[in-house]
C-alpha atoms as a PDB file:
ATOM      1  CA  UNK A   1     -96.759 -68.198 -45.663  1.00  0.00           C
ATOM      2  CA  UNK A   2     -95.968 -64.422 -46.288  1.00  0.00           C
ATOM      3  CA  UNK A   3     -94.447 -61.693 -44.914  1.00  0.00           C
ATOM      4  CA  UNK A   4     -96.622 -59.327 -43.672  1.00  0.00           C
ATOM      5  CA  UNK A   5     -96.504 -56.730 -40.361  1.00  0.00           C
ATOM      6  CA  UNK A   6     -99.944 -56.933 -38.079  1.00  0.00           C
ATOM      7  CA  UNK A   7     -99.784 -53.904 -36.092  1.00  0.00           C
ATOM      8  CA  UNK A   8    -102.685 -55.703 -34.233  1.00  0.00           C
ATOM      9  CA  UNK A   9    -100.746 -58.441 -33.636  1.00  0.00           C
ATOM     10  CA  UNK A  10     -97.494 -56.648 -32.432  1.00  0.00           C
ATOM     11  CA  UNK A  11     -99.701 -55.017 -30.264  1.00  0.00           C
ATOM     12  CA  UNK A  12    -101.509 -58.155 -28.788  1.00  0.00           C
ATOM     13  CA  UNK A  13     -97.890 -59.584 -28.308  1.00  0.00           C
ATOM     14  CA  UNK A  14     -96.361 -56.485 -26.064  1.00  0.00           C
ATOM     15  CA  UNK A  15    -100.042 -57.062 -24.163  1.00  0.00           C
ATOM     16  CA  UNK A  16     -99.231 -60.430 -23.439  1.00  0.00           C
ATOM     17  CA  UNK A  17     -95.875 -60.189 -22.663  1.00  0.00           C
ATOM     18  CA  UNK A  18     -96.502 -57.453 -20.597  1.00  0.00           C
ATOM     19  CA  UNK A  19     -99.017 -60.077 -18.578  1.00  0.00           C
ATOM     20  CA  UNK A  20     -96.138 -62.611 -18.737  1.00  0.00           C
ATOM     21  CA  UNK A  21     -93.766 -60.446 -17.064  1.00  0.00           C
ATOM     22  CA  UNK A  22     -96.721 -59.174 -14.242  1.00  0.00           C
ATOM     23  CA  UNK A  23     -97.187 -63.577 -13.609  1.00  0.00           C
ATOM     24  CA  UNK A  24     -93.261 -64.150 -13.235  1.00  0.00           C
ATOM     25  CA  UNK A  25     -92.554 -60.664 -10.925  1.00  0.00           C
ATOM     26  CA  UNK A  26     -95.650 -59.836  -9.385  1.00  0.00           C
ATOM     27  CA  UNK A  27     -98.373 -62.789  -9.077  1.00  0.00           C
ATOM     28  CA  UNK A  28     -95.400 -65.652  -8.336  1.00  0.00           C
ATOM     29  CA  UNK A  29     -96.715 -66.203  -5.192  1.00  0.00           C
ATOM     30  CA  UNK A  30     -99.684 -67.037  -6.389  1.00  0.00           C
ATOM     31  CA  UNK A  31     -98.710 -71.327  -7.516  1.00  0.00           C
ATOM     32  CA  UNK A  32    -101.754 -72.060  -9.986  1.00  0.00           C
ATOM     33  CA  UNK A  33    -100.844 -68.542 -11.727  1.00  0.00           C
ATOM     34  CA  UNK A  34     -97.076 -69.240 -12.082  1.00  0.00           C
ATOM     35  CA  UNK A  35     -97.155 -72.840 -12.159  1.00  0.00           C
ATOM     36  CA  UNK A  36     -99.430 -73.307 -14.577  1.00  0.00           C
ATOM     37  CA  UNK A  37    -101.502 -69.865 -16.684  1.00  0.00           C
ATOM     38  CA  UNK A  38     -98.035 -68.688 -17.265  1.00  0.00           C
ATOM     39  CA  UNK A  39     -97.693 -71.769 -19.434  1.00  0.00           C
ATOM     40  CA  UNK A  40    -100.959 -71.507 -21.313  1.00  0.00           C
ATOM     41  CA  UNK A  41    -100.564 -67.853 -21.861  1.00  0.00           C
ATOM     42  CA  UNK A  42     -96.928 -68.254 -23.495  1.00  0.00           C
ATOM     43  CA  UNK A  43     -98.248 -70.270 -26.566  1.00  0.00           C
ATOM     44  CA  UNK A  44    -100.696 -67.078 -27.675  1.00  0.00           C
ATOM     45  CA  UNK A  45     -97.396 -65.242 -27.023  1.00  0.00           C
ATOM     46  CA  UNK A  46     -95.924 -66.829 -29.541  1.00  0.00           C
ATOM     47  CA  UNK A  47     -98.919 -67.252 -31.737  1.00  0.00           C
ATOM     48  CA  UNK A  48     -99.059 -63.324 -31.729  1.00  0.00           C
ATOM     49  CA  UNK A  49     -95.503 -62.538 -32.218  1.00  0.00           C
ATOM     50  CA  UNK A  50     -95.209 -64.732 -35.404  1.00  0.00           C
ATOM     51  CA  UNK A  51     -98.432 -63.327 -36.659  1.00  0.00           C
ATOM     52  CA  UNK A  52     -97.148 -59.838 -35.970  1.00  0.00           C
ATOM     53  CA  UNK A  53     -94.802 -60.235 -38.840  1.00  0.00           C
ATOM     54  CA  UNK A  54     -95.918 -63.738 -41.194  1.00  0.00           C
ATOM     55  CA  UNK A  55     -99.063 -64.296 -42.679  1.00  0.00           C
ATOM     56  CA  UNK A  56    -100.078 -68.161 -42.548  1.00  0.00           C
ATOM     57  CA  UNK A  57    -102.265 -70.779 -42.094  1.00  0.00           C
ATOM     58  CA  UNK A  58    -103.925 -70.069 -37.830  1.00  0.00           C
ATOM     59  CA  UNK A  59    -104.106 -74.258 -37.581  1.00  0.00           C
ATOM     60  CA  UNK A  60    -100.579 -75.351 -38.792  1.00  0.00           C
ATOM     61  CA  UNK A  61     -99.364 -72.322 -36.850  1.00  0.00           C
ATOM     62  CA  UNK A  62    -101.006 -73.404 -33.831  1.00  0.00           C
ATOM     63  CA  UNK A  63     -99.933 -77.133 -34.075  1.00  0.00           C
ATOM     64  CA  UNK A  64     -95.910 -75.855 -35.311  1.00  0.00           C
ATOM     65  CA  UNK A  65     -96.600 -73.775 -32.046  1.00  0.00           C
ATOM     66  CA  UNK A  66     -97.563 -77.158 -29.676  1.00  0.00           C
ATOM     67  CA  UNK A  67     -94.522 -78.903 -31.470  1.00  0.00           C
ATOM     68  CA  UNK A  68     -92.386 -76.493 -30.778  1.00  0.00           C
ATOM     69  CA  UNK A  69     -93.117 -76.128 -26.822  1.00  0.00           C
ATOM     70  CA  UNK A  70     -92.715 -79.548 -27.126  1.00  0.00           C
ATOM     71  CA  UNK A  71     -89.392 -80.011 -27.838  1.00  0.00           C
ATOM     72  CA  UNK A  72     -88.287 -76.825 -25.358  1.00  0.00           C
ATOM     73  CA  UNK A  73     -89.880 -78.812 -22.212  1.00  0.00           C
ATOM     74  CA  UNK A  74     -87.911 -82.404 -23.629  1.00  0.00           C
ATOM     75  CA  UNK A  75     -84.761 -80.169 -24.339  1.00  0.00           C
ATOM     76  CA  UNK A  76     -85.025 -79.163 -20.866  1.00  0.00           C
ATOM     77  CA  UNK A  77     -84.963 -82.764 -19.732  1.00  0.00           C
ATOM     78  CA  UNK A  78     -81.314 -83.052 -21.276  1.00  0.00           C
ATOM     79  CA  UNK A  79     -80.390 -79.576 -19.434  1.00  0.00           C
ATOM     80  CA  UNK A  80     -80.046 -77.840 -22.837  1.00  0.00           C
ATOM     81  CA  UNK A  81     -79.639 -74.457 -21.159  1.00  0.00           C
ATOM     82  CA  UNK A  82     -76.460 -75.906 -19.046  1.00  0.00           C
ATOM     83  CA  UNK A  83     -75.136 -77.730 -22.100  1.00  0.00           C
ATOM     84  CA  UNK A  84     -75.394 -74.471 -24.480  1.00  0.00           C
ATOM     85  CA  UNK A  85     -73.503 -72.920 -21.601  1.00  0.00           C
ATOM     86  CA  UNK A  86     -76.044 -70.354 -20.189  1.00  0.00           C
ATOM     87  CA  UNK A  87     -75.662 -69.504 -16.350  1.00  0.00           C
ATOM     88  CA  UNK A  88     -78.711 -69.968 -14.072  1.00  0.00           C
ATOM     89  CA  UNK A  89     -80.125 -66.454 -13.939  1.00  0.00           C
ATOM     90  CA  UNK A  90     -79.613 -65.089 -17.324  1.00  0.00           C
ATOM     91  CA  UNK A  91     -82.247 -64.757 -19.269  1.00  0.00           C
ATOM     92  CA  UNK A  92     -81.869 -67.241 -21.748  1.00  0.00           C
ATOM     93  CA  UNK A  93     -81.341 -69.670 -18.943  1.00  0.00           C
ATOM     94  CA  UNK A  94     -84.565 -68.287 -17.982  1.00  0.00           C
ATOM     95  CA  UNK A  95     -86.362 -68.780 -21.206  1.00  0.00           C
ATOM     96  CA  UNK A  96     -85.360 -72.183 -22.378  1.00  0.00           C
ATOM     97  CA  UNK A  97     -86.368 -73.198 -18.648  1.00  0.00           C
ATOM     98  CA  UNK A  98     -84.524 -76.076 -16.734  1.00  0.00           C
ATOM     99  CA  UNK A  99     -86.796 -78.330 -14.953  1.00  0.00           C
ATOM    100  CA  UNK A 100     -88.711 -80.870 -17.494  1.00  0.00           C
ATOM    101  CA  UNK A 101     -92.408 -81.075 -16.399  1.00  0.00           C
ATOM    102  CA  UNK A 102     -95.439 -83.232 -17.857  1.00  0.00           C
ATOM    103  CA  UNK A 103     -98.002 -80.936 -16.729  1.00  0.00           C
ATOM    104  CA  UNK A 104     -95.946 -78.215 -18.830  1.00  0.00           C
ATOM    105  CA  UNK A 105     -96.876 -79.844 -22.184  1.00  0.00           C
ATOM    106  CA  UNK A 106    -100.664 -80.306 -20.514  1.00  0.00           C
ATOM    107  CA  UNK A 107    -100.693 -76.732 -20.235  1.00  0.00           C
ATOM    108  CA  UNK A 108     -99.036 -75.473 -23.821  1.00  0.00           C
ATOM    109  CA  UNK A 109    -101.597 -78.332 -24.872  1.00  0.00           C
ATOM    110  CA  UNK A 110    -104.627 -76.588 -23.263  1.00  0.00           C
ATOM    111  CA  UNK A 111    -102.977 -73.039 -24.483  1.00  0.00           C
ATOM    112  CA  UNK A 112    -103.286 -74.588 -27.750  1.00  0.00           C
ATOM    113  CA  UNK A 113    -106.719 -75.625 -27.391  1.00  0.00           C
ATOM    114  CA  UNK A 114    -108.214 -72.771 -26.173  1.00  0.00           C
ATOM    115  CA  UNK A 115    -106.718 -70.316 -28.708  1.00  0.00           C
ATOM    116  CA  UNK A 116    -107.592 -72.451 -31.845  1.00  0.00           C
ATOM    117  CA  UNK A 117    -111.007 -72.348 -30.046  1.00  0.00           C
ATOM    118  CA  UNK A 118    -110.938 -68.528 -29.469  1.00  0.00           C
ATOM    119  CA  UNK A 119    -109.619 -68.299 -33.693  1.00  0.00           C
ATOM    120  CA  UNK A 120    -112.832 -70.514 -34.276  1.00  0.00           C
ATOM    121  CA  UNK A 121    -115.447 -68.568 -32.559  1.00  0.00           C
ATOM    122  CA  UNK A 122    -113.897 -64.964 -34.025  1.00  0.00           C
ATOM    123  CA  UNK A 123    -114.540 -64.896 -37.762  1.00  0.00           C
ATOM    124  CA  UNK A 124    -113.406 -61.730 -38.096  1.00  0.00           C
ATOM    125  CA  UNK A 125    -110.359 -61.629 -41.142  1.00  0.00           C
ATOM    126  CA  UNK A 126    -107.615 -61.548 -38.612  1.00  0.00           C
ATOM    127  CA  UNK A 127    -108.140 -64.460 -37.056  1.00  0.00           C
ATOM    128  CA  UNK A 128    -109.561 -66.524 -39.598  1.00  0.00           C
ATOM    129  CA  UNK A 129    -107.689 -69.604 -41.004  1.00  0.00           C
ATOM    130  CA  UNK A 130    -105.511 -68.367 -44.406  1.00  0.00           C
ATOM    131  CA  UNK A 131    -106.727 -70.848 -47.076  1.00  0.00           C
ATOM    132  CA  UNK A 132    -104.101 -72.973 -48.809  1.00  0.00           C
ATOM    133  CA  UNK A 133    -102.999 -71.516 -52.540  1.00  0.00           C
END
């Protein structure tokens, strides 16, 4: 792992943030899109915002990425959010979530998936797996 900026990959991040926000204000009506894509997108979210700034390894990224989504969704089980004392509304209510769901980890599973699919099938240097040293 190394420090290293990706303009590409700050770029990709405002892109999908900016389709993050559109799902949660404009398509919420919409249940499979909110419910669920919102889910799947917010791993490659991630994905792209740590490779806007870290060079590393796509596939240990990817799983620290599932493990991580993980333990958000199980926090929220325990009403983390509550218990760190954020107030339903505010945004970081908002982000760590409060309503534990198994079909959440199905869908950071399947947003997994498909982007270590989509870094397979592109063997372009960006997306290609760093080797170990």
């Amino acid at each position: 792992m190394k420090l290293q900026f990706s303009l590409k990959y700050l770029l990709l991040t405002v892109l999908i943030f900016l389709v993050e926000v559109l799902i949660a204000t404009k398509l919420s009506h919409i249940f499979f899109v909110r419910a669920y894509l919102g889910d799947v997108i917010v791993v490659m979210l991630l994905y792209t915002f740590v490779k806007s700034f870290v060079k590393v390894n796509n596939e240990k990224l990817i799983l620290g990425i599932l493990i991580f989504s993980f333990l958000i969704e199980f926090a929220q089980y325990f009403n983390i959010a509550e218990k760190l004392g954020f107030r339903p509304g505010s945004l970081m209510y908002i982000v760590i979530g409060n309503s534990f769901s198994w079909i959440d980890n199905l869908c950071y599973a399947a947003g997994c998936l498909l982007l270590y699919l989509i870094i397979k099938m592109t063997n372009n240097d960006g997306l290609t797996s760093t080797p170990n040293p």
